[in-house]
C-alpha atoms as a PDB file:
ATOM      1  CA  UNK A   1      33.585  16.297   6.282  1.00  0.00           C
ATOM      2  CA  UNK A   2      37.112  16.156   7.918  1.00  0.00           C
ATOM      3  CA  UNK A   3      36.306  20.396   9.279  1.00  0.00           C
ATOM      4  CA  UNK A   4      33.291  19.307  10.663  1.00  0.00           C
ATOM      5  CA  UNK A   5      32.307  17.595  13.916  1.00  0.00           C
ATOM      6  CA  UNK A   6      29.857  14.864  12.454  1.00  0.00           C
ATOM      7  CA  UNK A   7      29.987  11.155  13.442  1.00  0.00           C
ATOM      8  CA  UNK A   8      29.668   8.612  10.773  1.00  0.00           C
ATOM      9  CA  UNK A   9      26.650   6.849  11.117  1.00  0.00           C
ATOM     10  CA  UNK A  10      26.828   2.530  11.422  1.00  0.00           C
ATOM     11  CA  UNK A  11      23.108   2.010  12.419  1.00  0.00           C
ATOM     12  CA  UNK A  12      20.404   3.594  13.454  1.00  0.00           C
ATOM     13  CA  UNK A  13      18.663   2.734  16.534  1.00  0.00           C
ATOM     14  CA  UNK A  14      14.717   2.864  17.000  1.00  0.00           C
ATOM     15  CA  UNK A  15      12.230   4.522  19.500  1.00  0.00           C
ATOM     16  CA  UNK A  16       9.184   4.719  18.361  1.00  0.00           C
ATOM     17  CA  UNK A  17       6.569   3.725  21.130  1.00  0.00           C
ATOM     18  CA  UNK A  18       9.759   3.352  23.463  1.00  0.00           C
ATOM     19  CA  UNK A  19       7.741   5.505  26.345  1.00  0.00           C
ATOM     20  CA  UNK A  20       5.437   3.108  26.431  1.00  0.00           C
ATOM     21  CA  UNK A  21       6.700  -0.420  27.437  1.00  0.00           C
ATOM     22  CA  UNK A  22       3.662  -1.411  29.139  1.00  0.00           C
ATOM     23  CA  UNK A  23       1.972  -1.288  25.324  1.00  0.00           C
ATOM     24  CA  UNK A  24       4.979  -3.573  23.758  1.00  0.00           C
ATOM     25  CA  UNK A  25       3.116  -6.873  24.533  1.00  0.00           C
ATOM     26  CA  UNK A  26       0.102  -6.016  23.219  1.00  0.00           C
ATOM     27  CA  UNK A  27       1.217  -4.366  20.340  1.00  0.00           C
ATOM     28  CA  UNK A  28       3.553  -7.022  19.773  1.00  0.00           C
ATOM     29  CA  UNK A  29       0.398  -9.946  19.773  1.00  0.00           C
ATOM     30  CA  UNK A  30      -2.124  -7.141  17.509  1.00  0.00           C
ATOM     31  CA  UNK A  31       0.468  -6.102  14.864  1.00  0.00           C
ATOM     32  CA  UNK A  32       1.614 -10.109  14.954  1.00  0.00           C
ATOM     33  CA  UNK A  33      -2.602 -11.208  14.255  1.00  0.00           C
ATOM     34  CA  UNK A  34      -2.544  -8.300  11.749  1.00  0.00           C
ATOM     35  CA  UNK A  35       0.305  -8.823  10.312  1.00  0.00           C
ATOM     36  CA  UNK A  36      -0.205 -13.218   9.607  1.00  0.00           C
ATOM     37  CA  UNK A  37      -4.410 -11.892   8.289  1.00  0.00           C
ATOM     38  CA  UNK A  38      -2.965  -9.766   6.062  1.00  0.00           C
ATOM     39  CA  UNK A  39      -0.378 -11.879   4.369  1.00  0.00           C
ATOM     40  CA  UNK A  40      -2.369 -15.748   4.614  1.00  0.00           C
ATOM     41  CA  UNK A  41      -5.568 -13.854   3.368  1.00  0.00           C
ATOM     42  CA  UNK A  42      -4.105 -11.623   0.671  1.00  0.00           C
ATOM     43  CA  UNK A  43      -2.323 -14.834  -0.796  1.00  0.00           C
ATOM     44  CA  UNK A  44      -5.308 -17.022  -0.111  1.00  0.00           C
ATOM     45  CA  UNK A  45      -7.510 -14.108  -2.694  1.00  0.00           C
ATOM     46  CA  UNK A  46      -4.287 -13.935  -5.148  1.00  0.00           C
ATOM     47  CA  UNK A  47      -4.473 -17.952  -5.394  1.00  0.00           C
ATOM     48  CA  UNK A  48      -8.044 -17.610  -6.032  1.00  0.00           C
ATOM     49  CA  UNK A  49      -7.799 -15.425  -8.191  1.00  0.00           C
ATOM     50  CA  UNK A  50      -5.070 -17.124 -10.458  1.00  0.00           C
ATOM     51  CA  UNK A  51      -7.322 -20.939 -10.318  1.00  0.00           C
ATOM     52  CA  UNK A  52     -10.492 -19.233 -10.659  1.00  0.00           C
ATOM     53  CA  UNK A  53     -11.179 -18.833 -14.495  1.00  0.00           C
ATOM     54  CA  UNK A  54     -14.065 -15.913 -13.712  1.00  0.00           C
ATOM     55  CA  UNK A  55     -11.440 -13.854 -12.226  1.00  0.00           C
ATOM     56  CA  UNK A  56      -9.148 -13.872 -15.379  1.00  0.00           C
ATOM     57  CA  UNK A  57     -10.255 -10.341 -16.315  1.00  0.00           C
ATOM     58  CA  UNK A  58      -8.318  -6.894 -15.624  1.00  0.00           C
ATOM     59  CA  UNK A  59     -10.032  -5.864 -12.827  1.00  0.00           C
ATOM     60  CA  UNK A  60      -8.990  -9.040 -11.016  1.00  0.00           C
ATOM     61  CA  UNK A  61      -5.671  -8.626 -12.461  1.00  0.00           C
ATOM     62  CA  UNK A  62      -5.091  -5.184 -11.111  1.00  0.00           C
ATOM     63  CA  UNK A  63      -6.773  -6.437  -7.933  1.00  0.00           C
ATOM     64  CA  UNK A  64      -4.042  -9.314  -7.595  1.00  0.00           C
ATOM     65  CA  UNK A  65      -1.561  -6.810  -8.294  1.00  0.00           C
ATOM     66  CA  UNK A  66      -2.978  -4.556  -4.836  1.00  0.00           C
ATOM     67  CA  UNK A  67      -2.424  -7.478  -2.834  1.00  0.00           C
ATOM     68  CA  UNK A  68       0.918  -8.308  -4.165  1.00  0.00           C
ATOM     69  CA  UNK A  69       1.695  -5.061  -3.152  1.00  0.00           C
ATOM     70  CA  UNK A  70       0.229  -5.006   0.371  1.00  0.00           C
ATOM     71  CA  UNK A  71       2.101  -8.682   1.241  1.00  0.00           C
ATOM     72  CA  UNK A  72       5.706  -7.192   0.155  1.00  0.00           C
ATOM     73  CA  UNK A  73       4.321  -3.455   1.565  1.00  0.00           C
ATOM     74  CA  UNK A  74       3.174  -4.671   5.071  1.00  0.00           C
ATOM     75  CA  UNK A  75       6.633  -7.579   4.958  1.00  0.00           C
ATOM     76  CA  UNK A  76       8.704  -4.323   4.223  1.00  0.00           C
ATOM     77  CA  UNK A  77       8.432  -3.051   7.820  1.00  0.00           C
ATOM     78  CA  UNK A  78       5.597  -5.060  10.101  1.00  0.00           C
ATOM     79  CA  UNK A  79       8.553  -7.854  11.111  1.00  0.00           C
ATOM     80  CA  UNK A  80      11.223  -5.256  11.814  1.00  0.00           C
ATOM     81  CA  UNK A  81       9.024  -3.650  14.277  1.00  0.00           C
ATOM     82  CA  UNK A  82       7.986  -6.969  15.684  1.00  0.00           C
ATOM     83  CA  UNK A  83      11.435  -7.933  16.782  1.00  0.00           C
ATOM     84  CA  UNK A  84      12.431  -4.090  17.855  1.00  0.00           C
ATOM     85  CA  UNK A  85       8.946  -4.198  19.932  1.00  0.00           C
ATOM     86  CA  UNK A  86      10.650  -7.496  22.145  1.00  0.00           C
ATOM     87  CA  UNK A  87      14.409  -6.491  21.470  1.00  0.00           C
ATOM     88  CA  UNK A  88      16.223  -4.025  24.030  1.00  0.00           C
ATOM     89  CA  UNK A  89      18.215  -2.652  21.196  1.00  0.00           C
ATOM     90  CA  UNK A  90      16.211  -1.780  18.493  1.00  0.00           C
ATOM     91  CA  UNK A  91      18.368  -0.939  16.018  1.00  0.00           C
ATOM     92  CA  UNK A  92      19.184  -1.456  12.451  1.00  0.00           C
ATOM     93  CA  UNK A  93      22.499  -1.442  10.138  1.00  0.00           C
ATOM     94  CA  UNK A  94      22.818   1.756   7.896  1.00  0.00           C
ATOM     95  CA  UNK A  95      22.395  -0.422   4.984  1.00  0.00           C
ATOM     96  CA  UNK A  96      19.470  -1.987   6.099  1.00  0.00           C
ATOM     97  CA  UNK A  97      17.669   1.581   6.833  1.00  0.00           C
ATOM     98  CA  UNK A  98      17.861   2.714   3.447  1.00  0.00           C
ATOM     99  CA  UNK A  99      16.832  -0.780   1.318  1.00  0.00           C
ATOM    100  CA  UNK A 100      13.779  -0.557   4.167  1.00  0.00           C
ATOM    101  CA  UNK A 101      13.315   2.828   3.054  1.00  0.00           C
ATOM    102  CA  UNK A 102      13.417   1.885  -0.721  1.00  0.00           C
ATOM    103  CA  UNK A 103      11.223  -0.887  -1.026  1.00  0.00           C
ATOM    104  CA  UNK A 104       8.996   0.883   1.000  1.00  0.00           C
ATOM    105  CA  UNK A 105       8.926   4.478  -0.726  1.00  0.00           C
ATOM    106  CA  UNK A 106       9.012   2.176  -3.958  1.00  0.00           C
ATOM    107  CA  UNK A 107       5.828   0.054  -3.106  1.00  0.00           C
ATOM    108  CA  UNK A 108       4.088   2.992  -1.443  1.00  0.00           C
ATOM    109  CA  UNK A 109       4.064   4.682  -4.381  1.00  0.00           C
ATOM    110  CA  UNK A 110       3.346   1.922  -6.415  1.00  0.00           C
ATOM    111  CA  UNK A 111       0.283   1.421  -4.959  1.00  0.00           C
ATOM    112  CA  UNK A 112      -0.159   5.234  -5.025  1.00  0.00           C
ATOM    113  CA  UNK A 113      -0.179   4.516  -9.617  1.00  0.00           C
ATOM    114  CA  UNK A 114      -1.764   1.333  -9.335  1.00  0.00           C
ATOM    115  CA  UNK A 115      -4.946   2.978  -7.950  1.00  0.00           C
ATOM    116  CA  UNK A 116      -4.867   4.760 -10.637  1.00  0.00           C
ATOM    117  CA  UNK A 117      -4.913   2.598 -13.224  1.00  0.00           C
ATOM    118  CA  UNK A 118      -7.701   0.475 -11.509  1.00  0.00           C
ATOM    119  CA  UNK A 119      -9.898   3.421 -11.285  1.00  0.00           C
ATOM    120  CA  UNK A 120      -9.078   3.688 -15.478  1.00  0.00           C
ATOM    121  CA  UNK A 121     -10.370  -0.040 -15.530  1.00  0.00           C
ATOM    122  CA  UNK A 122     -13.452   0.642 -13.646  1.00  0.00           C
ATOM    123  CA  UNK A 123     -13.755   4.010 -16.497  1.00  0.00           C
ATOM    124  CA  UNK A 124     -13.717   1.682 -19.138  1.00  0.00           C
ATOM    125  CA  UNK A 125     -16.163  -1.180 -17.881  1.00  0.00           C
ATOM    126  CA  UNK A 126     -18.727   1.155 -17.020  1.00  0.00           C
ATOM    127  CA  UNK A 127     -18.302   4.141 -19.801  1.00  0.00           C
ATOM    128  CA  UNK A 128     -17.363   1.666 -22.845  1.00  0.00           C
ATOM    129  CA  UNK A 129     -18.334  -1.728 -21.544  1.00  0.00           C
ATOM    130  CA  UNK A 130     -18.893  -3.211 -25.400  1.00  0.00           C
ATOM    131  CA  UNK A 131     -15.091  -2.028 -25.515  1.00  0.00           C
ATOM    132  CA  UNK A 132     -13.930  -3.119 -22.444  1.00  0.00           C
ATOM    133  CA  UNK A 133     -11.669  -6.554 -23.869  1.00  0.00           C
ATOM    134  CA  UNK A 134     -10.193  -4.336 -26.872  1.00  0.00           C
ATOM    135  CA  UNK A 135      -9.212  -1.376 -24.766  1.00  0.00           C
ATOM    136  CA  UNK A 136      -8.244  -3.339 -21.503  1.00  0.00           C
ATOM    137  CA  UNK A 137      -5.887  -5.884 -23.945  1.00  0.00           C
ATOM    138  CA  UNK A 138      -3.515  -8.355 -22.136  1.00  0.00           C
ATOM    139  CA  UNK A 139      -0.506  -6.190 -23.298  1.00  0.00           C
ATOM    140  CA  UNK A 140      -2.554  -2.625 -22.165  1.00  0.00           C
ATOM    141  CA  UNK A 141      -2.873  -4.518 -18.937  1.00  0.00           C
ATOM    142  CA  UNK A 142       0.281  -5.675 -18.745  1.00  0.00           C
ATOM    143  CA  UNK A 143       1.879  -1.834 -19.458  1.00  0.00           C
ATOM    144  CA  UNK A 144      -0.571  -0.856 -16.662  1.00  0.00           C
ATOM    145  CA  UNK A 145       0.531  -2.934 -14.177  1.00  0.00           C
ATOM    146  CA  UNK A 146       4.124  -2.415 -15.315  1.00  0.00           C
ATOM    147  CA  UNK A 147       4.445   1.105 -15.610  1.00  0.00           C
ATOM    148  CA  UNK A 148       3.590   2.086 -11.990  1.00  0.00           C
ATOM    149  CA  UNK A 149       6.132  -0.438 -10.483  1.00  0.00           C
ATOM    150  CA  UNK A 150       8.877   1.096 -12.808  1.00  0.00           C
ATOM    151  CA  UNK A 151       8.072   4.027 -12.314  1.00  0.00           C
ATOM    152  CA  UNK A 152       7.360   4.155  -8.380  1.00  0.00           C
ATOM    153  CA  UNK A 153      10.651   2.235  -7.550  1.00  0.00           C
ATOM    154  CA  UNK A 154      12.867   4.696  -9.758  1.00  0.00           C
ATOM    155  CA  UNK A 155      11.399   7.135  -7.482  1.00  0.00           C
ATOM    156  CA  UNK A 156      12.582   5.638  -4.378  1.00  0.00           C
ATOM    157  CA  UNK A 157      15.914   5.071  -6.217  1.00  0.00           C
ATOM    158  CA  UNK A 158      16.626   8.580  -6.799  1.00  0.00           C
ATOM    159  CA  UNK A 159      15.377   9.637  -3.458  1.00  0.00           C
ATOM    160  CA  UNK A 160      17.559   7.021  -1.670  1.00  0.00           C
ATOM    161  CA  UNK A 161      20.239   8.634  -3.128  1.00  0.00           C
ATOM    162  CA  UNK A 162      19.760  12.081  -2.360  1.00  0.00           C
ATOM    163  CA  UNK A 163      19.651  11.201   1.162  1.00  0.00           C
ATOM    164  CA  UNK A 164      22.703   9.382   1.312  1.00  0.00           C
ATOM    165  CA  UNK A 165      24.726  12.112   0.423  1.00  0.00           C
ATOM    166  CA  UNK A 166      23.700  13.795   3.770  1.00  0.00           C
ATOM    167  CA  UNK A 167      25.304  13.436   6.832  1.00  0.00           C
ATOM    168  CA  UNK A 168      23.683  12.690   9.974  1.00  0.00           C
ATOM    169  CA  UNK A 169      24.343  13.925  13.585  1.00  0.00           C
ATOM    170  CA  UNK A 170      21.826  11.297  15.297  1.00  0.00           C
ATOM    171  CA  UNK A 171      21.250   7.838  14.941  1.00  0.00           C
ATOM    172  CA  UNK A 172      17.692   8.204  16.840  1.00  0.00           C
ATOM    173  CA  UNK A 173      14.716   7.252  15.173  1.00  0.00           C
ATOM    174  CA  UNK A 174      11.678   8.414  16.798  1.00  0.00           C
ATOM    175  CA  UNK A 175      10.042   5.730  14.636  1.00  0.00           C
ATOM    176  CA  UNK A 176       8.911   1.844  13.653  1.00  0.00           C
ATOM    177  CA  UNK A 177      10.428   2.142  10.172  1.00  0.00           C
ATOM    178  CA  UNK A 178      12.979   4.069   8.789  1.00  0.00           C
ATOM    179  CA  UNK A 179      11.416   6.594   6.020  1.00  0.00           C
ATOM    180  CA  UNK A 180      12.124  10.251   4.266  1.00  0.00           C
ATOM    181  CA  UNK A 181      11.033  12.532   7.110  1.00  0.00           C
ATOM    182  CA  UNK A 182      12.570  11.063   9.787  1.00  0.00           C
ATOM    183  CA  UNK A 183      16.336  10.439   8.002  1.00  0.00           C
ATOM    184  CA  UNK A 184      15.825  14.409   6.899  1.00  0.00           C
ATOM    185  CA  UNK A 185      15.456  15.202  10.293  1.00  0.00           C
ATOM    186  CA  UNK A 186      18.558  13.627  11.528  1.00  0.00           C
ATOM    187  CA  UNK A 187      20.939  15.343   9.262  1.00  0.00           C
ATOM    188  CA  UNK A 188      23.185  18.443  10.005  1.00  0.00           C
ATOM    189  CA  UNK A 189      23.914  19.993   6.895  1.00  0.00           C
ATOM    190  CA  UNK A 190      21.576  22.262   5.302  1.00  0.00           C
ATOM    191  CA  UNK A 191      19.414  19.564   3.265  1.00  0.00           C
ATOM    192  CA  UNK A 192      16.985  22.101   1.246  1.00  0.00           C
ATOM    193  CA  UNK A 193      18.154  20.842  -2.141  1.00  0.00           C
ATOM    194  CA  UNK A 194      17.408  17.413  -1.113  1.00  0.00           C
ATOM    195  CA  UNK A 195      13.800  17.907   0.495  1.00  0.00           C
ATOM    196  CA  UNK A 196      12.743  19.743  -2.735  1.00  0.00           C
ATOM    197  CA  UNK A 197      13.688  16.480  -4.309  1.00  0.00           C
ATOM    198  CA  UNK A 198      11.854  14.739  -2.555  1.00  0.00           C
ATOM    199  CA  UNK A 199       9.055  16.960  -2.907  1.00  0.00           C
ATOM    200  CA  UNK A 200       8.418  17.037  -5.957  1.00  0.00           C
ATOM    201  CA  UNK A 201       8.658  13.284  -6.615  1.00  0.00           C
ATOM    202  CA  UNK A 202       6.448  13.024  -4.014  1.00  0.00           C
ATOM    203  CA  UNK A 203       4.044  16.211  -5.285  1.00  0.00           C
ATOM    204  CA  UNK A 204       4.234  14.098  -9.192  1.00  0.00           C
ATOM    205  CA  UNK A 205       3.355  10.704  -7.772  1.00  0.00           C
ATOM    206  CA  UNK A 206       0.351  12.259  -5.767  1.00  0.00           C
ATOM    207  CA  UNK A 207      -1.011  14.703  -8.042  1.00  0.00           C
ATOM    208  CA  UNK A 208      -0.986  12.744 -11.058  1.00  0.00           C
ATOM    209  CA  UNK A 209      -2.494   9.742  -9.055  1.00  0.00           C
ATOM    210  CA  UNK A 210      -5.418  12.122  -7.674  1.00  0.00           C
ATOM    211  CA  UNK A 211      -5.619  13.536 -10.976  1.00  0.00           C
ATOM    212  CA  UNK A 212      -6.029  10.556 -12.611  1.00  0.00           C
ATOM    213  CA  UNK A 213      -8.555   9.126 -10.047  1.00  0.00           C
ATOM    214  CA  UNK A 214     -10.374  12.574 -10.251  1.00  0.00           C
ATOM    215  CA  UNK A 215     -10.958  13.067 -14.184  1.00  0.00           C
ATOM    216  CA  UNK A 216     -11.654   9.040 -14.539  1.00  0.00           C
ATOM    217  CA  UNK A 217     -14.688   9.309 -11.458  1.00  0.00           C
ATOM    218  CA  UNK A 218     -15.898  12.236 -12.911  1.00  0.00           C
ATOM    219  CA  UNK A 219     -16.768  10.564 -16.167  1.00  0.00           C
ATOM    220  CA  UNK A 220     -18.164   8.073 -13.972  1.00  0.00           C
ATOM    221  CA  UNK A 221     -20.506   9.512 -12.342  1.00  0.00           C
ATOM    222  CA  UNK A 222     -21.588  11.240 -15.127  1.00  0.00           C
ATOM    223  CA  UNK A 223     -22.365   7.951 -16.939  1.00  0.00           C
ATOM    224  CA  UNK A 224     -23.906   6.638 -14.460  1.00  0.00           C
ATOM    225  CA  UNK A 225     -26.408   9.466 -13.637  1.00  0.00           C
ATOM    226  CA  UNK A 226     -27.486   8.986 -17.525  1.00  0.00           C
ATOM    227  CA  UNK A 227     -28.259   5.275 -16.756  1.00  0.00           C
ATOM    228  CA  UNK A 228     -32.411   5.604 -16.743  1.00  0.00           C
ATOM    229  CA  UNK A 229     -32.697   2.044 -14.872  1.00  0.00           C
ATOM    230  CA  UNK A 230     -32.478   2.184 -10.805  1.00  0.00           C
ATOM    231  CA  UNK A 231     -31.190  -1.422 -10.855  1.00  0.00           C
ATOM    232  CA  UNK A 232     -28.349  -0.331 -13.732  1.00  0.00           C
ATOM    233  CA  UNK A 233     -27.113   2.535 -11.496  1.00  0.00           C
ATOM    234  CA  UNK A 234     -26.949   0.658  -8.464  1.00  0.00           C
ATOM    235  CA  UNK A 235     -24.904  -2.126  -9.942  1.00  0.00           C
ATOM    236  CA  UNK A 236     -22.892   0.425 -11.817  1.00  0.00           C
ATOM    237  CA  UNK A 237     -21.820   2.702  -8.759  1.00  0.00           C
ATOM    238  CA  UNK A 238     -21.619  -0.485  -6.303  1.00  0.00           C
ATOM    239  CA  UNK A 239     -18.830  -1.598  -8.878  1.00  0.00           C
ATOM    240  CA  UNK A 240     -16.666   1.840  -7.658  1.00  0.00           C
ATOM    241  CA  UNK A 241     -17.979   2.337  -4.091  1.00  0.00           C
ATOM    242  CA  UNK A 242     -15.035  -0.549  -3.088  1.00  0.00           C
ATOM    243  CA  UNK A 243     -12.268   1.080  -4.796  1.00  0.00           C
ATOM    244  CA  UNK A 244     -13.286   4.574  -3.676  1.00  0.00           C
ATOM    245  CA  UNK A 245     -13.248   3.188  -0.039  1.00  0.00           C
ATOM    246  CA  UNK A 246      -9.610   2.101  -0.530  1.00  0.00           C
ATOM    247  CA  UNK A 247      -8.706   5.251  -2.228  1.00  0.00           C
ATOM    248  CA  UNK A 248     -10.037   7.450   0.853  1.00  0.00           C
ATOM    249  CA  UNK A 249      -8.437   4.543   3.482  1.00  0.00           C
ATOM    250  CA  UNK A 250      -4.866   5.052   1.381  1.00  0.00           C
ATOM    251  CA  UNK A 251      -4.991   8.733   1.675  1.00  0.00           C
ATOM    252  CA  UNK A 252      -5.210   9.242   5.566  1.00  0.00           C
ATOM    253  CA  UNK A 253      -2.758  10.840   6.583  1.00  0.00           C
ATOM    254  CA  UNK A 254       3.258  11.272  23.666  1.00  0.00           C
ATOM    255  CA  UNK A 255       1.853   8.004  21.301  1.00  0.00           C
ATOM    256  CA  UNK A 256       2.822  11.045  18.784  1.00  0.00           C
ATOM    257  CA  UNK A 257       0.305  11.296  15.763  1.00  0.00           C
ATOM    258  CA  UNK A 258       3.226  10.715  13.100  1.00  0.00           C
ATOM    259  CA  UNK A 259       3.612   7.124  15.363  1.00  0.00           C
ATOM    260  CA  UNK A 260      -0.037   6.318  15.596  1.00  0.00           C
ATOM    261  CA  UNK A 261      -0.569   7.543  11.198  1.00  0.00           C
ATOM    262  CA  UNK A 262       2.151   5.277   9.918  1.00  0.00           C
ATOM    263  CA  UNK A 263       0.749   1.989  12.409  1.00  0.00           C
ATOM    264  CA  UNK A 264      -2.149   2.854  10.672  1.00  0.00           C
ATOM    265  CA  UNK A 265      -0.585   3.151   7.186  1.00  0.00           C
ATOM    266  CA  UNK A 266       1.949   0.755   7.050  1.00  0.00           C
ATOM    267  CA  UNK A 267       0.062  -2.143   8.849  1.00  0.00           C
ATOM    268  CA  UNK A 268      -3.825  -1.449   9.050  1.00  0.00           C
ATOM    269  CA  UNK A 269      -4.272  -0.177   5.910  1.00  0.00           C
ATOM    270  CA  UNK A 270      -3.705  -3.551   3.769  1.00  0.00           C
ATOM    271  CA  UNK A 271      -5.803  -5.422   6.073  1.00  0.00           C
ATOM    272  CA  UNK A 272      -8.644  -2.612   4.679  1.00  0.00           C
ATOM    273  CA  UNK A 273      -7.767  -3.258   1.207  1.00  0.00           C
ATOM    274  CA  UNK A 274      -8.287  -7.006   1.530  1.00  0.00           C
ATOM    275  CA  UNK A 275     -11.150  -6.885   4.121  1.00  0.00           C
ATOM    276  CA  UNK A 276     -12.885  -4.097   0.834  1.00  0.00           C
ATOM    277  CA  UNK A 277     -12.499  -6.100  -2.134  1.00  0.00           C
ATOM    278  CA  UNK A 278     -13.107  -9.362  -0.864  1.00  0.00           C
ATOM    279  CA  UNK A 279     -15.723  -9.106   1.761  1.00  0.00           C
ATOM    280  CA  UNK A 280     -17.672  -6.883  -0.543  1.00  0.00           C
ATOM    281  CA  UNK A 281     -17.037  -8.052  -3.901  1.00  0.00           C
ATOM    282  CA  UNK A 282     -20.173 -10.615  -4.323  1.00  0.00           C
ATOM    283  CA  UNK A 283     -17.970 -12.751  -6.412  1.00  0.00           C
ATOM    284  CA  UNK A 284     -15.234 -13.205  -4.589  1.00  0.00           C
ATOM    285  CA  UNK A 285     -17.416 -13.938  -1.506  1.00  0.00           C
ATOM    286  CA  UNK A 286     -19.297 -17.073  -3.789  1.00  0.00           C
ATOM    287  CA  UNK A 287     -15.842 -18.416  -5.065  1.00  0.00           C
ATOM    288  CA  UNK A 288     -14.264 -18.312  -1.267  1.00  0.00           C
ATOM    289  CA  UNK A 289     -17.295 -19.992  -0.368  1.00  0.00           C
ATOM    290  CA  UNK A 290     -17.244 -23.003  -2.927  1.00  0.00           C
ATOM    291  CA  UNK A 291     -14.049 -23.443  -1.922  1.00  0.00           C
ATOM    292  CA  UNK A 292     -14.641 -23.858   1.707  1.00  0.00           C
ATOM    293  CA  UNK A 293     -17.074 -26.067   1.039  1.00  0.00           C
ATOM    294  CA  UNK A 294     -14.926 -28.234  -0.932  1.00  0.00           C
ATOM    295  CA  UNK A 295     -11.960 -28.153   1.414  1.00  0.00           C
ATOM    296  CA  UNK A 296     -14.954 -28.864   4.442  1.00  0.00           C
ATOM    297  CA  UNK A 297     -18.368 -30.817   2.908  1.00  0.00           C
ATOM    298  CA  UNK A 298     -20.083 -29.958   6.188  1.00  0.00           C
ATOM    299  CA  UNK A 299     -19.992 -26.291   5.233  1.00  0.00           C
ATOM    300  CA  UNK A 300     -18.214 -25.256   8.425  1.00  0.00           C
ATOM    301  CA  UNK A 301     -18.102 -21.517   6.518  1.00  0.00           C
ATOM    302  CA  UNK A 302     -21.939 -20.563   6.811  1.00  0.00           C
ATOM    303  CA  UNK A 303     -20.678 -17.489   7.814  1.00  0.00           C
ATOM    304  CA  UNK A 304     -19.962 -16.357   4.618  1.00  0.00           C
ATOM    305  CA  UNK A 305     -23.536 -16.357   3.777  1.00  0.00           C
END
């Protein structure tokens, strides 16, 4: 680098919303209330889930799983951008950007397989339900729930350190978080090699997720359409309709739109996952309200009804 005029990089410094500082307060209090929802009430179904003896099945363990994932997902970058939205510099060390980067890459894309192997659970209750304890084992769970984690965070390792091999001639983040795109952007040497990397780690973890959520739903639905009872079908495609919900939710895609997408992403949509599987999942709805109504014998959570 000595023949070349680039600047070695300490920190990066943050400006996403910056234009807007009459917006910082509010979004400050609404990511905050998100933000606290997401974390008490995904920990609050993960607890229930673990003292609850009708939840110690693999759907419910691949559920627990999602919301691990959202807590440690949404923690990656929600109270970064809650101190940068009240900070005047909003900036982070070079370090810090890229383990942001990785745990979130890593956990993104973890949730990306996970998805994937719940819609292979919901293939197996429905299209081999006699089946469904010898094919879903502990230790085929286990692998399951293993797999995409190893996977997904080897990923992020490799793509972590293609990018650190780059030099960058700005330390401007037009962001909340740092991420892929927007450390590409900032670099000045010709970084083709390394976006094809990340392309087609990116391209794998997508396509064989889709894939795998495709081919699985197909079978599905097929099933299901042989079911001759009205009442069978209805229970049998109400059993997907949540986990096709949080499919489509995890696959959307100035207040620039890149901004606006990953507020969205990053923060809103694990609120969606836990507002989908617990608020329509009959069960879960029945357990949280038992246990309201032991915490508070005057049944103070009617609203549950």
């Amino acid at each position: 680098m000595a023949g070349n005029n680039f600047t070695e990089v300490m920190f990066f410094i943050f400006h996403g919303f910056a234009n807007h500082p009459k917006l910082q307060v509010s979004l400050f209090m609404m990511f905050l209330f998100i933000y606290l929802f997401t974390v008490l009430g995904n920990l609050g179904l993960i607890l229930l889930i673990r003292i609850n003896s009708q939840f110690h099945t693999p759907m419910y363990f691949f559920l627990s799983n999602l919301e691990f994932i959202d807590i440690f997902y949404s923690s990656t970058v929600t109270p970064k951008a809650l101190v940068n939205l009240q900070s005047i510099q909003k900036i982070i060390s070079f370090i810090g950007c890229f383990v942001q980067m990785y745990f979130f890459v890593g956990l993104m894309c973890s949730e990306c397989f996970l998805l994937g192997s719940m819609a292979y659970d919901h293939y197996v209750a429905i299209c081999n339900p006699l089946l469904y304890s010898v094919v879903l084992s502990q230790e085929v769970c286990r692998w399951l729930g293993v797999i995409p984690y190893m996977i997904s965070f080897t990923n992020s390792l490799v793509s972590i350190c293609v990018i650190s091999t780059l030099a960058f001639c700005d330390a401007s983040i037009n962001h909340l978080f740092c991420n892929t795109t927007t450390l590409l952007a900032l670099s000045c040497m010709d970084a083709f090699n390394t976006e094809m990397v990340i392309f087609v780690l990116a391209g794998f973890t997508l396509l064989r997720s889709l894939f795998i959520i495709t081919v699985t739903y197909i079978a599905i639905i097929s099933a299901i359409l042989q079911i001759w009872s009205a009442a069978g079908r209805q229970k049998a495609f109400s059993t997907c309709v949540s986990h096709i919900m949080a499919v489509t939710a995890d696959n959307t895609s100035s207040l620039t739109q890149a901004q606006v997408a990953s507020v969205i992403y990053t923060i809103v949509i694990p609120v969606l996952n836990l507002l989908i599987y617990s608020l329509r999942n009959k069960d879960v709805k029945n357990a949280l309200l038992k246990a309201f109504q032991n915490l508070f014998p005057w049944q103070i959570c009617t609203c549950f009804n």
